[in-house]
PDB file of N, CA and C in Angstrom:
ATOM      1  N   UNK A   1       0.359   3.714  -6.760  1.00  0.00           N
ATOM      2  CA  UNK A   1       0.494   2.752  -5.708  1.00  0.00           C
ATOM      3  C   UNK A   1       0.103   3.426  -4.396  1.00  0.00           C
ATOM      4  N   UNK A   2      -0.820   2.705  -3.143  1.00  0.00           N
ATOM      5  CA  UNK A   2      -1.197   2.766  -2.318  1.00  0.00           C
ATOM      6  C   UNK A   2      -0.315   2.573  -1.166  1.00  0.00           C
ATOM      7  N   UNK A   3      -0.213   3.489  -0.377  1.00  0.00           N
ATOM      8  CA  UNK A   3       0.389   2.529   1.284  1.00  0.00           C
ATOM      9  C   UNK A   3      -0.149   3.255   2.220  1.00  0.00           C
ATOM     10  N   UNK A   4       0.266   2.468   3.439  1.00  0.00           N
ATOM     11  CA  UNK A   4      -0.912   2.618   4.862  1.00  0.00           C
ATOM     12  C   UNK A   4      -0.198   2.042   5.714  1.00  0.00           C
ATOM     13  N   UNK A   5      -0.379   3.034   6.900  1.00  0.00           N
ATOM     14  CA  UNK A   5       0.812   2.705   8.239  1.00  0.00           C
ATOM     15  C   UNK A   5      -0.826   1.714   8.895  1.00  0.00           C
ATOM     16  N   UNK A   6       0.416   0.272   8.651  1.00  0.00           N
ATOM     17  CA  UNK A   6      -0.280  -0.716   9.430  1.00  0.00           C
ATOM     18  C   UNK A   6      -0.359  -0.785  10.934  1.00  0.00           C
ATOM     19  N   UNK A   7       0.213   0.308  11.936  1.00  0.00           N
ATOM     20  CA  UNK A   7       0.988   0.014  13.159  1.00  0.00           C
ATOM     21  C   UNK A   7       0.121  -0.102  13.742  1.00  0.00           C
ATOM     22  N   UNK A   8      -1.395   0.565  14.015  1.00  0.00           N
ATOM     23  CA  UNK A   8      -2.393   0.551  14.961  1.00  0.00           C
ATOM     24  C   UNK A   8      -3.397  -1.015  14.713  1.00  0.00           C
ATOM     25  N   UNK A   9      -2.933  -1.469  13.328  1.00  0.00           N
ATOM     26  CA  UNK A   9      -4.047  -2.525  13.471  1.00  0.00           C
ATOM     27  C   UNK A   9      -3.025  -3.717  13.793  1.00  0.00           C
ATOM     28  N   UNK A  10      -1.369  -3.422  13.676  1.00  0.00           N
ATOM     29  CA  UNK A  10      -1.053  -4.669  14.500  1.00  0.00           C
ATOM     30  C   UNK A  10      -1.018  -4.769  15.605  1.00  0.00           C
ATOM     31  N   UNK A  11      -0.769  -3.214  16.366  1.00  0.00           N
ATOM     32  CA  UNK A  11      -1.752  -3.637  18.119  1.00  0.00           C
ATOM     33  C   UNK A  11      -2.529  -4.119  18.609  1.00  0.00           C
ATOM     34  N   UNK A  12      -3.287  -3.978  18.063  1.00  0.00           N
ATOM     35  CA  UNK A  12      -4.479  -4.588  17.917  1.00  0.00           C
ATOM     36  C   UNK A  12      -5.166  -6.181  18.054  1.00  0.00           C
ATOM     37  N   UNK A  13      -3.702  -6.336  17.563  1.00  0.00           N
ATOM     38  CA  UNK A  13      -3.888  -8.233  17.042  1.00  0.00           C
ATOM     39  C   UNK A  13      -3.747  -8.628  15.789  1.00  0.00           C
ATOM     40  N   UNK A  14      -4.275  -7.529  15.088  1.00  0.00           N
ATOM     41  CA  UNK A  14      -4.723  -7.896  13.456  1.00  0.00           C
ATOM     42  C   UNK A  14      -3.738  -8.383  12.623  1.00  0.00           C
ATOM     43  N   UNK A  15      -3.557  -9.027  11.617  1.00  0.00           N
ATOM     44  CA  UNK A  15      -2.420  -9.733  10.850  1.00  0.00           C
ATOM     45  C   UNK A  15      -2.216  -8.255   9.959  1.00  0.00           C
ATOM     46  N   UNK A  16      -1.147  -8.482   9.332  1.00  0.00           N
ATOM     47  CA  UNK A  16      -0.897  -7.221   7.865  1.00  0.00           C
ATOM     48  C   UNK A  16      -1.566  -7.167   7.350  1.00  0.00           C
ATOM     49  N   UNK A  17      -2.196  -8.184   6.812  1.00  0.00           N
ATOM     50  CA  UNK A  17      -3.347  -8.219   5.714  1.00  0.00           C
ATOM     51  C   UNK A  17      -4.650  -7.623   6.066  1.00  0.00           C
ATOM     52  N   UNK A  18      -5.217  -7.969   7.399  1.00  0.00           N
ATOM     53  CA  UNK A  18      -6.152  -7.605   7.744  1.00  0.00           C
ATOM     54  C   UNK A  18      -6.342  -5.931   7.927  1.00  0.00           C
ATOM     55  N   UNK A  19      -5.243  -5.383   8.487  1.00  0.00           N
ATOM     56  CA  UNK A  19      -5.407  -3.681   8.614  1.00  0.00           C
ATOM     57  C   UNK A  19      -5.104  -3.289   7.586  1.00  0.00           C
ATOM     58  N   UNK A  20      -4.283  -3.983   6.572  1.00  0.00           N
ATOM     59  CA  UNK A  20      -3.977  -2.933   5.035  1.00  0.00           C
ATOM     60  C   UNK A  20      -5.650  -3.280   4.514  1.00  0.00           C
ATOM     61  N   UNK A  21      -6.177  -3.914   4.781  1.00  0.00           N
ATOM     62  CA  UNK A  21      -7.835  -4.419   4.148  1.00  0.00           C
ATOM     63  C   UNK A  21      -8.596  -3.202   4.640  1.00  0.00           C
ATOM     64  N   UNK A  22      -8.571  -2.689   5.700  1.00  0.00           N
ATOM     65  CA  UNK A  22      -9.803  -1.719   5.787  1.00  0.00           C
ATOM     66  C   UNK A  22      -9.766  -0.581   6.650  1.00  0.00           C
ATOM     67  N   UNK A  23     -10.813  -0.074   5.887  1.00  0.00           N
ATOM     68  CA  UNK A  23     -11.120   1.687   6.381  1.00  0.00           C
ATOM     69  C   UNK A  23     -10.119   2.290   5.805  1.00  0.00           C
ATOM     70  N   UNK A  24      -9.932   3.065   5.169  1.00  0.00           N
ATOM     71  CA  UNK A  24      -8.498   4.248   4.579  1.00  0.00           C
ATOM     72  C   UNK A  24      -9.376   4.846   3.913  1.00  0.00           C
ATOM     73  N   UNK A  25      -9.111   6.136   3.991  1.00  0.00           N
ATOM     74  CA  UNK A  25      -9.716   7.062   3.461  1.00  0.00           C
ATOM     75  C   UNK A  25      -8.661   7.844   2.322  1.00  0.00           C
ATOM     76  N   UNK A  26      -9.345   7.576   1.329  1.00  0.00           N
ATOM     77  CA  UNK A  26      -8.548   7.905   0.137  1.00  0.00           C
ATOM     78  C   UNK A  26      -9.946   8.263  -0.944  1.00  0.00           C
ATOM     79  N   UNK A  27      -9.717   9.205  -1.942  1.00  0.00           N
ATOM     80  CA  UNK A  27     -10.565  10.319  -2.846  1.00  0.00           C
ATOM     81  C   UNK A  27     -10.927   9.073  -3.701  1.00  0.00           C
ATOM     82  N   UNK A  28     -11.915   8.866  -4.243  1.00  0.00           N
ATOM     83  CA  UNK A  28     -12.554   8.313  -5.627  1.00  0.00           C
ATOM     84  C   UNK A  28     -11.275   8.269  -6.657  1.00  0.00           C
ATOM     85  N   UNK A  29     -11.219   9.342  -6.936  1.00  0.00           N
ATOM     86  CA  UNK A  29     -10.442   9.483  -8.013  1.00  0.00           C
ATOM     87  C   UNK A  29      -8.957   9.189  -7.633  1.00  0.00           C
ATOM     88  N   UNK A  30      -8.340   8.895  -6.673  1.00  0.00           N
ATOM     89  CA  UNK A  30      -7.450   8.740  -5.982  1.00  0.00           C
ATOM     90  C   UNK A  30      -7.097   6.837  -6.015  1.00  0.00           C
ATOM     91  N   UNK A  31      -8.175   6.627  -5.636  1.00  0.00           N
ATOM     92  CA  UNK A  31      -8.050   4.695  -5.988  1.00  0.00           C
ATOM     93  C   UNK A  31      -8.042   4.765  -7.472  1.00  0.00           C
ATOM     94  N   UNK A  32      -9.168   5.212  -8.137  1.00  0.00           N
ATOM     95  CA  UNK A  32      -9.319   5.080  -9.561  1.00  0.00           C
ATOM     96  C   UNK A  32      -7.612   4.991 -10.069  1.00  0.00           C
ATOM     97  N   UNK A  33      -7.410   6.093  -9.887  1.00  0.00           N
ATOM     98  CA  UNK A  33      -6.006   5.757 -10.807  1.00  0.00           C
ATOM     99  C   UNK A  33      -4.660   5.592 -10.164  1.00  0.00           C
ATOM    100  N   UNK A  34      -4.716   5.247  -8.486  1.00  0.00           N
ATOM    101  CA  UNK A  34      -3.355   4.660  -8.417  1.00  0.00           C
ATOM    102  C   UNK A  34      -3.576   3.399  -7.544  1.00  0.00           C
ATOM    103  N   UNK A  35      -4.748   3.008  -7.171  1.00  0.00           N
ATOM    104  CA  UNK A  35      -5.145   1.981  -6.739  1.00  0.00           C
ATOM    105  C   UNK A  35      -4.965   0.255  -7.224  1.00  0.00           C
ATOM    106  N   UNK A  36      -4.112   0.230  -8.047  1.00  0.00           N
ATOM    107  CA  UNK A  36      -3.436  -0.955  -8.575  1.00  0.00           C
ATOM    108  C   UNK A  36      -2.917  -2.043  -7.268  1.00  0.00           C
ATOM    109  N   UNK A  37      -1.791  -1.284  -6.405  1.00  0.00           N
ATOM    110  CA  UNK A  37      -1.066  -1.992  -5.276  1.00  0.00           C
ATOM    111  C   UNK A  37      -1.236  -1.255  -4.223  1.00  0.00           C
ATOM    112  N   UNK A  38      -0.671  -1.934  -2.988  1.00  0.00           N
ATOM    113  CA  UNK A  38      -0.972  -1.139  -1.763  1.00  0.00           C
ATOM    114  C   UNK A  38       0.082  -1.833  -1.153  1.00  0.00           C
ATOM    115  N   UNK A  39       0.216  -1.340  -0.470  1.00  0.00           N
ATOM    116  CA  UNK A  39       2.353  -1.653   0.495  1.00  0.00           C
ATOM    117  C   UNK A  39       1.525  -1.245   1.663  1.00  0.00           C
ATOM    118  N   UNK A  40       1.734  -1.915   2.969  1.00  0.00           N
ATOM    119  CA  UNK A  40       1.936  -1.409   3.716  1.00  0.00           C
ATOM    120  C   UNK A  40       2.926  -1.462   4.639  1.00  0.00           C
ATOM    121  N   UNK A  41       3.111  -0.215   5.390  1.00  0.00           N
ATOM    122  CA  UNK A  41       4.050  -0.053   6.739  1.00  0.00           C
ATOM    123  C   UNK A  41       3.699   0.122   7.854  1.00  0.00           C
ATOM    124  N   UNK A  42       5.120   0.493   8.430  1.00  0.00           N
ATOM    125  CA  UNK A  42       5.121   0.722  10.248  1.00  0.00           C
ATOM    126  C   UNK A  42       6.337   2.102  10.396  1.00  0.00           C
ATOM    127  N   UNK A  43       5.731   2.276  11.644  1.00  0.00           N
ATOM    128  CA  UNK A  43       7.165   2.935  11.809  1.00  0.00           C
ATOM    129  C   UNK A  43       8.053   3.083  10.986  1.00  0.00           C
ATOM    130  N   UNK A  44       8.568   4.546  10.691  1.00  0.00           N
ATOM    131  CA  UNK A  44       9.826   4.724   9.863  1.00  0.00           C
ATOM    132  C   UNK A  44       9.446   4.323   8.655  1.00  0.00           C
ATOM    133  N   UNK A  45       8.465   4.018   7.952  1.00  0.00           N
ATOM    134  CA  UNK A  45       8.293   3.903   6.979  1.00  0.00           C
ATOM    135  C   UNK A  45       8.421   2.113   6.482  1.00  0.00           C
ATOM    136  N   UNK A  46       8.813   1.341   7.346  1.00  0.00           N
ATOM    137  CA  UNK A  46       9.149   0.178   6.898  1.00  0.00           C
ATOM    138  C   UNK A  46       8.128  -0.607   6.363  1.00  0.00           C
ATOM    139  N   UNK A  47       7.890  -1.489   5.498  1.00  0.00           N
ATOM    140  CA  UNK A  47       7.222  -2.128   4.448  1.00  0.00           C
ATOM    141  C   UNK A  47       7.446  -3.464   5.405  1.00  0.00           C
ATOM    142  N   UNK A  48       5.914  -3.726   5.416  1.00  0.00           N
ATOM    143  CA  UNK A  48       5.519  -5.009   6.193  1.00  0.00           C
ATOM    144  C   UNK A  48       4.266  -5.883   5.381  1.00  0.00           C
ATOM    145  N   UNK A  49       4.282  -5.630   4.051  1.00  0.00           N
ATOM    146  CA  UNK A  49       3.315  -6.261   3.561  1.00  0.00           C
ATOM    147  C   UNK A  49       3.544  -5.454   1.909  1.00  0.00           C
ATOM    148  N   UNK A  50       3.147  -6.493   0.954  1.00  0.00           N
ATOM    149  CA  UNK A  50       2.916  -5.701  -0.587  1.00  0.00           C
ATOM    150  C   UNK A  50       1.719  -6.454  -0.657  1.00  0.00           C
ATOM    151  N   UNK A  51       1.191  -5.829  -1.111  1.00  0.00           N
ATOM    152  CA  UNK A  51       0.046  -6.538  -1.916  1.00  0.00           C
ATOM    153  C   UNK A  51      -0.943  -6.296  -3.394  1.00  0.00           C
ATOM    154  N   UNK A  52      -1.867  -6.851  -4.305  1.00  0.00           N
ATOM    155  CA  UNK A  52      -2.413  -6.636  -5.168  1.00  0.00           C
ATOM    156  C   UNK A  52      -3.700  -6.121  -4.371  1.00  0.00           C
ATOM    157  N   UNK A  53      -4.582  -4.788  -5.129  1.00  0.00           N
ATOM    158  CA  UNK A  53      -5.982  -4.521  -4.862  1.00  0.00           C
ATOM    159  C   UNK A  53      -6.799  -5.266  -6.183  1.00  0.00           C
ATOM    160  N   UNK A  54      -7.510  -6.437  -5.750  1.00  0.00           N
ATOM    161  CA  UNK A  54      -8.306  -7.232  -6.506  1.00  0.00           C
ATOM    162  C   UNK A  54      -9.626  -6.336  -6.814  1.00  0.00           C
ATOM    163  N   UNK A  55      -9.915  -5.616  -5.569  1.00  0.00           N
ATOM    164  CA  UNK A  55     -11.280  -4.865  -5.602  1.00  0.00           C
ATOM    165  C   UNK A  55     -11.764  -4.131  -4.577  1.00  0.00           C
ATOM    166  N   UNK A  56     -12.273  -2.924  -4.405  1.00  0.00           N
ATOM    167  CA  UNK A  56     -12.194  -2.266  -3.394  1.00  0.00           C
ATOM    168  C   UNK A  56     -13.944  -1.442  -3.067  1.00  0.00           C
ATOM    169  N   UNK A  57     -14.079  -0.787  -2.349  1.00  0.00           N
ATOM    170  CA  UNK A  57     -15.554  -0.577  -2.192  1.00  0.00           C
ATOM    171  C   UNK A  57     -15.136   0.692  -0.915  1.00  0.00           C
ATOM    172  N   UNK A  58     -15.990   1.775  -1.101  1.00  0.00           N
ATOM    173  CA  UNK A  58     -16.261   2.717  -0.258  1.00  0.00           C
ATOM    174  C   UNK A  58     -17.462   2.576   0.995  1.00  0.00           C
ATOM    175  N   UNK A  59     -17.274   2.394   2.189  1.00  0.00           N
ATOM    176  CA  UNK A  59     -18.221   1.769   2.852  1.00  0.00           C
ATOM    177  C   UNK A  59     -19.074   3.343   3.768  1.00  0.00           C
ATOM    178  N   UNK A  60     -20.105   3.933   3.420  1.00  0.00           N
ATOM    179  CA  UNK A  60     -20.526   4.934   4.303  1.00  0.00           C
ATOM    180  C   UNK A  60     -20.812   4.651   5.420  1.00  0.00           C
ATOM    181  N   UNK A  61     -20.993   3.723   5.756  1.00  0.00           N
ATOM    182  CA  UNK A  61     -21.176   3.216   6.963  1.00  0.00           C
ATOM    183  C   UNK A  61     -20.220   3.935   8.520  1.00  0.00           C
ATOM    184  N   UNK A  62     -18.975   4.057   7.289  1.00  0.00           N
ATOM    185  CA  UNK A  62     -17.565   4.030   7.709  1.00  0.00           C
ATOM    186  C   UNK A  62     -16.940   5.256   7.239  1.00  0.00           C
ATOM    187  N   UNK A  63     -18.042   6.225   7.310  1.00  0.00           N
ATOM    188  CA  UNK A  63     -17.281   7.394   6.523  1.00  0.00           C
ATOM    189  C   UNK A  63     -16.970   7.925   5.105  1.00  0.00           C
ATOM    190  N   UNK A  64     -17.547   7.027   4.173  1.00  0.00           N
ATOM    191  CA  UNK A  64     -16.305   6.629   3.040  1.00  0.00           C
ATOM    192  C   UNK A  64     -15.403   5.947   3.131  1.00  0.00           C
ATOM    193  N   UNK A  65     -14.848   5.557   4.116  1.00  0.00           N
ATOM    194  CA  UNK A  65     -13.704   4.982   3.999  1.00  0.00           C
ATOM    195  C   UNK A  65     -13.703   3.456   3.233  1.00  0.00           C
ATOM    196  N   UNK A  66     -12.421   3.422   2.670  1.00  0.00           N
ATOM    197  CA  UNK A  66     -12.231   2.014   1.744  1.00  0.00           C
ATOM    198  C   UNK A  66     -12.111   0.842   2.820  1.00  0.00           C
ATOM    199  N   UNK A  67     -12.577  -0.112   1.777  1.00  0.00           N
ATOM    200  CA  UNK A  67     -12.194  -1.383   2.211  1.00  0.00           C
ATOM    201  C   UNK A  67     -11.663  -2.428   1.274  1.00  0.00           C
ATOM    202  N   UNK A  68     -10.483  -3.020   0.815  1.00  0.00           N
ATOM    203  CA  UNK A  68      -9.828  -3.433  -0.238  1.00  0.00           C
ATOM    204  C   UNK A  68      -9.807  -5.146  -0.220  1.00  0.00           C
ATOM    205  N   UNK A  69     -10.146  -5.666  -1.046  1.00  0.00           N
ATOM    206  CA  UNK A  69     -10.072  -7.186  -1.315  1.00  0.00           C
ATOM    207  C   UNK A  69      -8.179  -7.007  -2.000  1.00  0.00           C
ATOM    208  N   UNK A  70      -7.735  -7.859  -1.075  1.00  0.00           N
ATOM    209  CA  UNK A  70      -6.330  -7.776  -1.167  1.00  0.00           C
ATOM    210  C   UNK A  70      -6.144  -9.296  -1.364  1.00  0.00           C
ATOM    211  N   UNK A  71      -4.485  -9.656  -2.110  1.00  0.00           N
ATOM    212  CA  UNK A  71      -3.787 -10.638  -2.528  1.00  0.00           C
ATOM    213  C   UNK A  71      -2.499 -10.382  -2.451  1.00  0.00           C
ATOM    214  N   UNK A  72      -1.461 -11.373  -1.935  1.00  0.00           N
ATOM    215  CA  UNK A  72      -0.053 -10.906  -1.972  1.00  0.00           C
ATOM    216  C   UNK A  72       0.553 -10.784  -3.176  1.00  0.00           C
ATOM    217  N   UNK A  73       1.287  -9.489  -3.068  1.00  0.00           N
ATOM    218  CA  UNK A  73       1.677  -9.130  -4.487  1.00  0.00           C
ATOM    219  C   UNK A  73       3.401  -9.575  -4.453  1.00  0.00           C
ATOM    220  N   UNK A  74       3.431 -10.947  -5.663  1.00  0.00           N
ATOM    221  CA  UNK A  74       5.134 -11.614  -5.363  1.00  0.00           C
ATOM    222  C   UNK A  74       5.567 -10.618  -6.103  1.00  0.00           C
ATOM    223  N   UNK A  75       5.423  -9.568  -6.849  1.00  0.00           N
ATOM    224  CA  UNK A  75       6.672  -8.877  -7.548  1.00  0.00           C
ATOM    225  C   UNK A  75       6.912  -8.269  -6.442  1.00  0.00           C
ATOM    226  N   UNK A  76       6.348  -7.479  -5.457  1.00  0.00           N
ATOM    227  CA  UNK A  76       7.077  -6.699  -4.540  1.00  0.00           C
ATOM    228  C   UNK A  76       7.638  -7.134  -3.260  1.00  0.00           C
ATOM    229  N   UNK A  77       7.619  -8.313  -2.844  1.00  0.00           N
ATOM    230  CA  UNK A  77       7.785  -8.919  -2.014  1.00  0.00           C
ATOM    231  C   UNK A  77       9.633  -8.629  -1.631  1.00  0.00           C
ATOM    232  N   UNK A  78      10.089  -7.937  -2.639  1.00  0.00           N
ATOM    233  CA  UNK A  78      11.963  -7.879  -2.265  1.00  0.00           C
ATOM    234  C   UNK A  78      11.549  -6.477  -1.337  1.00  0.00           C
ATOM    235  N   UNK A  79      10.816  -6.175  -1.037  1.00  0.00           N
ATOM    236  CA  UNK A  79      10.637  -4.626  -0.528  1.00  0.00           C
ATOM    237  C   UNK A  79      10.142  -4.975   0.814  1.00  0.00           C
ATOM    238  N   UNK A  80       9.786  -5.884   1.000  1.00  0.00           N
ATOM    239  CA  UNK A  80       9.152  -6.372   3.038  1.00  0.00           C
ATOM    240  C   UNK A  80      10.842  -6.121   3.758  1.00  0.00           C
ATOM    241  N   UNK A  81      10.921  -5.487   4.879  1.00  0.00           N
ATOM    242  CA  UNK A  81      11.288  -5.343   5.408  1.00  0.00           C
ATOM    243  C   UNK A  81      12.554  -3.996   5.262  1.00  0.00           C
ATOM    244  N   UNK A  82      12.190  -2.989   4.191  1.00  0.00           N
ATOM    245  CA  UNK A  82      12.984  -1.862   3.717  1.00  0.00           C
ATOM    246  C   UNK A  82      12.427  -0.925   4.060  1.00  0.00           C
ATOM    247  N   UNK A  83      12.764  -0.017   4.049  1.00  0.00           N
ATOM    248  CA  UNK A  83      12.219   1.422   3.813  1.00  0.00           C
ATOM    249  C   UNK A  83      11.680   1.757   3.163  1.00  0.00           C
ATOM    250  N   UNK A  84      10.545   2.178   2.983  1.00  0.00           N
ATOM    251  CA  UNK A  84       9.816   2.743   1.326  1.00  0.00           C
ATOM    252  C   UNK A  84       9.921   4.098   1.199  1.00  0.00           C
ATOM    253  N   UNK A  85       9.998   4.987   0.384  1.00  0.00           N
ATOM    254  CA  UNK A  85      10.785   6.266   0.195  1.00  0.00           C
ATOM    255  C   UNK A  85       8.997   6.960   0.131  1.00  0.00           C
ATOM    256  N   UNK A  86       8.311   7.331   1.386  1.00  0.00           N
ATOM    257  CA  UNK A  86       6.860   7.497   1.618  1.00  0.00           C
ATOM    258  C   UNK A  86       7.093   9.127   1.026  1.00  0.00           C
ATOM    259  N   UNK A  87       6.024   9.724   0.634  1.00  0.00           N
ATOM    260  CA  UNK A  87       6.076  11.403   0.273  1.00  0.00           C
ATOM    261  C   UNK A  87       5.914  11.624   1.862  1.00  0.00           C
ATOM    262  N   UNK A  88       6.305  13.477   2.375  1.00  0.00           N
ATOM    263  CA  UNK A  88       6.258  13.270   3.501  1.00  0.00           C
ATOM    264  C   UNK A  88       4.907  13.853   3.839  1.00  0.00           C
ATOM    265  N   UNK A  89       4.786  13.661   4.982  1.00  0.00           N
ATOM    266  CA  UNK A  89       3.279  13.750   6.299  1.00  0.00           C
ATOM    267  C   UNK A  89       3.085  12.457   6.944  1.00  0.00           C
ATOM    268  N   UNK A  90       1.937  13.282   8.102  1.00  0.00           N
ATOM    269  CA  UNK A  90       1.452  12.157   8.887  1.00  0.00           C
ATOM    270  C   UNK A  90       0.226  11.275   9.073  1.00  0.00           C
ATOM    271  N   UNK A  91       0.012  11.267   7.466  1.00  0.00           N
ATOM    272  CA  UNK A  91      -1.114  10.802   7.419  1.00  0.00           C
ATOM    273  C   UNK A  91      -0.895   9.176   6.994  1.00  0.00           C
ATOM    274  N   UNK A  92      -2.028   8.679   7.697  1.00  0.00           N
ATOM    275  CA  UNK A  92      -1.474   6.932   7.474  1.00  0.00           C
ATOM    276  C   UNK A  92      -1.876   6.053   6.491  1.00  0.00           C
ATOM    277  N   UNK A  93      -2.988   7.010   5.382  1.00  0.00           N
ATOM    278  CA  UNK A  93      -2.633   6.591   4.304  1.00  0.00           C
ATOM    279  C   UNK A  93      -1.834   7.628   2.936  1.00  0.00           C
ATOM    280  N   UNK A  94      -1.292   6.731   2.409  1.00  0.00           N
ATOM    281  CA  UNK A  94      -0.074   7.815   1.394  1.00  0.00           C
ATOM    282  C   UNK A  94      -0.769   7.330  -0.173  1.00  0.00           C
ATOM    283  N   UNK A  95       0.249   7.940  -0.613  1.00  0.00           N
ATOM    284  CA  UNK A  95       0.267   7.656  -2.088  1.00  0.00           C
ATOM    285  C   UNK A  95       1.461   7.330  -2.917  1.00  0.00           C
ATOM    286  N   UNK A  96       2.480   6.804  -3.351  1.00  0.00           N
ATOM    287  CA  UNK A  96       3.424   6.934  -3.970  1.00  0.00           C
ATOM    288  C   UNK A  96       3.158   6.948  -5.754  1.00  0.00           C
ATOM    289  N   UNK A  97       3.918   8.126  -5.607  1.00  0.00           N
ATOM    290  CA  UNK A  97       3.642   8.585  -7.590  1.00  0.00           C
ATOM    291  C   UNK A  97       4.747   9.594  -7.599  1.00  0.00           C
ATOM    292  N   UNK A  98       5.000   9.361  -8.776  1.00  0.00           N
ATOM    293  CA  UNK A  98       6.032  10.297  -9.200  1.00  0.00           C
ATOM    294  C   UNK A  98       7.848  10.083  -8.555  1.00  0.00           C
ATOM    295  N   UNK A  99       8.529  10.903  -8.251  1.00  0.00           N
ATOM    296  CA  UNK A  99       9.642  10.680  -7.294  1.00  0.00           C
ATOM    297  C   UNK A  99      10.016   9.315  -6.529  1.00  0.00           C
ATOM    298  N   UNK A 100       8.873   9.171  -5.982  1.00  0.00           N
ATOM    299  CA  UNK A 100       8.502   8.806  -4.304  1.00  0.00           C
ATOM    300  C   UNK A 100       8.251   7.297  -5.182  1.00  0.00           C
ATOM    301  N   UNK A 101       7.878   6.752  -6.299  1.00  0.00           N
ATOM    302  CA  UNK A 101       7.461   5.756  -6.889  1.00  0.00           C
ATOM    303  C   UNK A 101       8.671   5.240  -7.903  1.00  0.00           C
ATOM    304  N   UNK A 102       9.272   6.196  -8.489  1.00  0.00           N
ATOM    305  CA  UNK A 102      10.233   5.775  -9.320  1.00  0.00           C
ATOM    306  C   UNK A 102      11.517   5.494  -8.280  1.00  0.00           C
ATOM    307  N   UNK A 103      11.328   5.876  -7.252  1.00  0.00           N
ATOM    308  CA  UNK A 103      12.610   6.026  -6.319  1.00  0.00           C
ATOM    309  C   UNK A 103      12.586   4.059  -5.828  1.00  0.00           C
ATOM    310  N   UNK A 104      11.080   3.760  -5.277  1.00  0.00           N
ATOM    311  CA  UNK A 104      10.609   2.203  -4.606  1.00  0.00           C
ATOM    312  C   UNK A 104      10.771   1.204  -5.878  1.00  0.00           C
ATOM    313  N   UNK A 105      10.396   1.640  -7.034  1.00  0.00           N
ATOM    314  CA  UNK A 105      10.521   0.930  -8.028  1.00  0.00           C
ATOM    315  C   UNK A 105      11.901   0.524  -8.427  1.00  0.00           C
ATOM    316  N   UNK A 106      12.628   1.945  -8.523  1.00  0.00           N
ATOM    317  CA  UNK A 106      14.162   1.950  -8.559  1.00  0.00           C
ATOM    318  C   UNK A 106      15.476   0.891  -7.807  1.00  0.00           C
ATOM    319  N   UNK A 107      14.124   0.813  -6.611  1.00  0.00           N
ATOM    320  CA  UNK A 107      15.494  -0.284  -5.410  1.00  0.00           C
ATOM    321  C   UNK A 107      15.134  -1.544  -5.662  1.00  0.00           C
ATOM    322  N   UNK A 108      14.184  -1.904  -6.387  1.00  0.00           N
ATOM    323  CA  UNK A 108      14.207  -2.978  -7.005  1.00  0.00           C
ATOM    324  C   UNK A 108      15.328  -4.173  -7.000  1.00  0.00           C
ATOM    325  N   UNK A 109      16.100  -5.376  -7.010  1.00  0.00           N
ATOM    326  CA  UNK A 109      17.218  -5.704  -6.203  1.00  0.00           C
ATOM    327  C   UNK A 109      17.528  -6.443  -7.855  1.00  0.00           C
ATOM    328  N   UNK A 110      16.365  -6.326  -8.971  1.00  0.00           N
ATOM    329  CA  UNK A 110      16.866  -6.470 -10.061  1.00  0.00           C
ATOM    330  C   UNK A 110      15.906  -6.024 -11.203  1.00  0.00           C
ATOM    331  N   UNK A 111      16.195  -5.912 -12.638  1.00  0.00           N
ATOM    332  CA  UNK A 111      15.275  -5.334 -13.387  1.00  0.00           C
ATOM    333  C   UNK A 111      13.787  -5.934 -13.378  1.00  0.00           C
ATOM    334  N   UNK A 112      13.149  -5.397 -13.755  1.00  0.00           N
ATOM    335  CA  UNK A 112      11.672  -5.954 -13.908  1.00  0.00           C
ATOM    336  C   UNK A 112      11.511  -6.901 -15.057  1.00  0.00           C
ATOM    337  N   UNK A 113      11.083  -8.112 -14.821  1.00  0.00           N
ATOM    338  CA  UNK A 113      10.733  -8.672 -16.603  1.00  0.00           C
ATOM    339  C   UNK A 113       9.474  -7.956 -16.926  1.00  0.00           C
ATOM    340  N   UNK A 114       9.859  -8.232 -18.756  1.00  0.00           N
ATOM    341  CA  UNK A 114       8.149  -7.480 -19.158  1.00  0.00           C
ATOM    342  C   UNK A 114       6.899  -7.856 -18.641  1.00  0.00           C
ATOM    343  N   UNK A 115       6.947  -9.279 -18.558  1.00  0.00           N
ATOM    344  CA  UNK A 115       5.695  -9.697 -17.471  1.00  0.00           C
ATOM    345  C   UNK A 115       5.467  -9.447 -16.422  1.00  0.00           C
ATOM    346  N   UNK A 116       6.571  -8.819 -15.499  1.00  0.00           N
ATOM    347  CA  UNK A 116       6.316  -8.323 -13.833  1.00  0.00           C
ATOM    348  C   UNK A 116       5.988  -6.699 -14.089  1.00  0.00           C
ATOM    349  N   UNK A 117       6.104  -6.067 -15.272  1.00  0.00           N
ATOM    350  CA  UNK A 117       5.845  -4.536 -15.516  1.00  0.00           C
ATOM    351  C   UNK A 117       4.365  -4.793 -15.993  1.00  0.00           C
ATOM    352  N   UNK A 118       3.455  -5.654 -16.635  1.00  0.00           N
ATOM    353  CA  UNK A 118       2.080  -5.459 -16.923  1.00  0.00           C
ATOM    354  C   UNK A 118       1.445  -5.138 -15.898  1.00  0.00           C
TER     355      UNK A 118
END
């Protein structure tokens, strides 16, 4: 799972959706295999958006940097307005895996059905 401190593109003006959508610089192999969802935050870590990555594209234009065809993701939606347990640094895009993933998954406010785990 993906996340990205939304704070500079809501200065901006931009909606959640729109700054978790573009430019982040994240490795090939890095979307490849945890590029499923993307959360984003603000400050303190707080979760201001979940969403599904439908499809994503590396733009050189832009560095490499990604640009993600996004959809709101309703399984995570109990997590807008919490804390997300981010690995630490200051970089504004993260990764959650391992610890840091079983911990967000964990606060879950109830079990997962088998259909919300596919």
């Amino acid at each position: 799972m993906l996340a990205v401190d939304v704070r500079q593109s809501l200065r901006a003006g931009q909606s959640v959706e729109q700054g978790a959508s573009r430019w982040w610089r994240y490795a090939h192999q890095t979307v490849a295999q945890h590029g499923d969802f993307l959360l984003a935050f603000v400050d303190g870590g707080v979760c201001v958006g979940a969403f599904e990555i439908r499809d994503c594209t590396a733009d050189e234009a832009h560095g490499g940097k990604y640009a993600f065809d996004l959809a709101p993701a309703a399984r995570f939606q109990w997590a807008l307005g919490r804390r997300l347990p981010l690995p630490p640094g200051r970089n504004p895009a993260r990764i959650l895996t391992g610890q840091h993933l079983r911990a967000f998954l964990d606060a879950a406010p109830h079990p997962l059905s088998p259909t919300d785990q596919a």
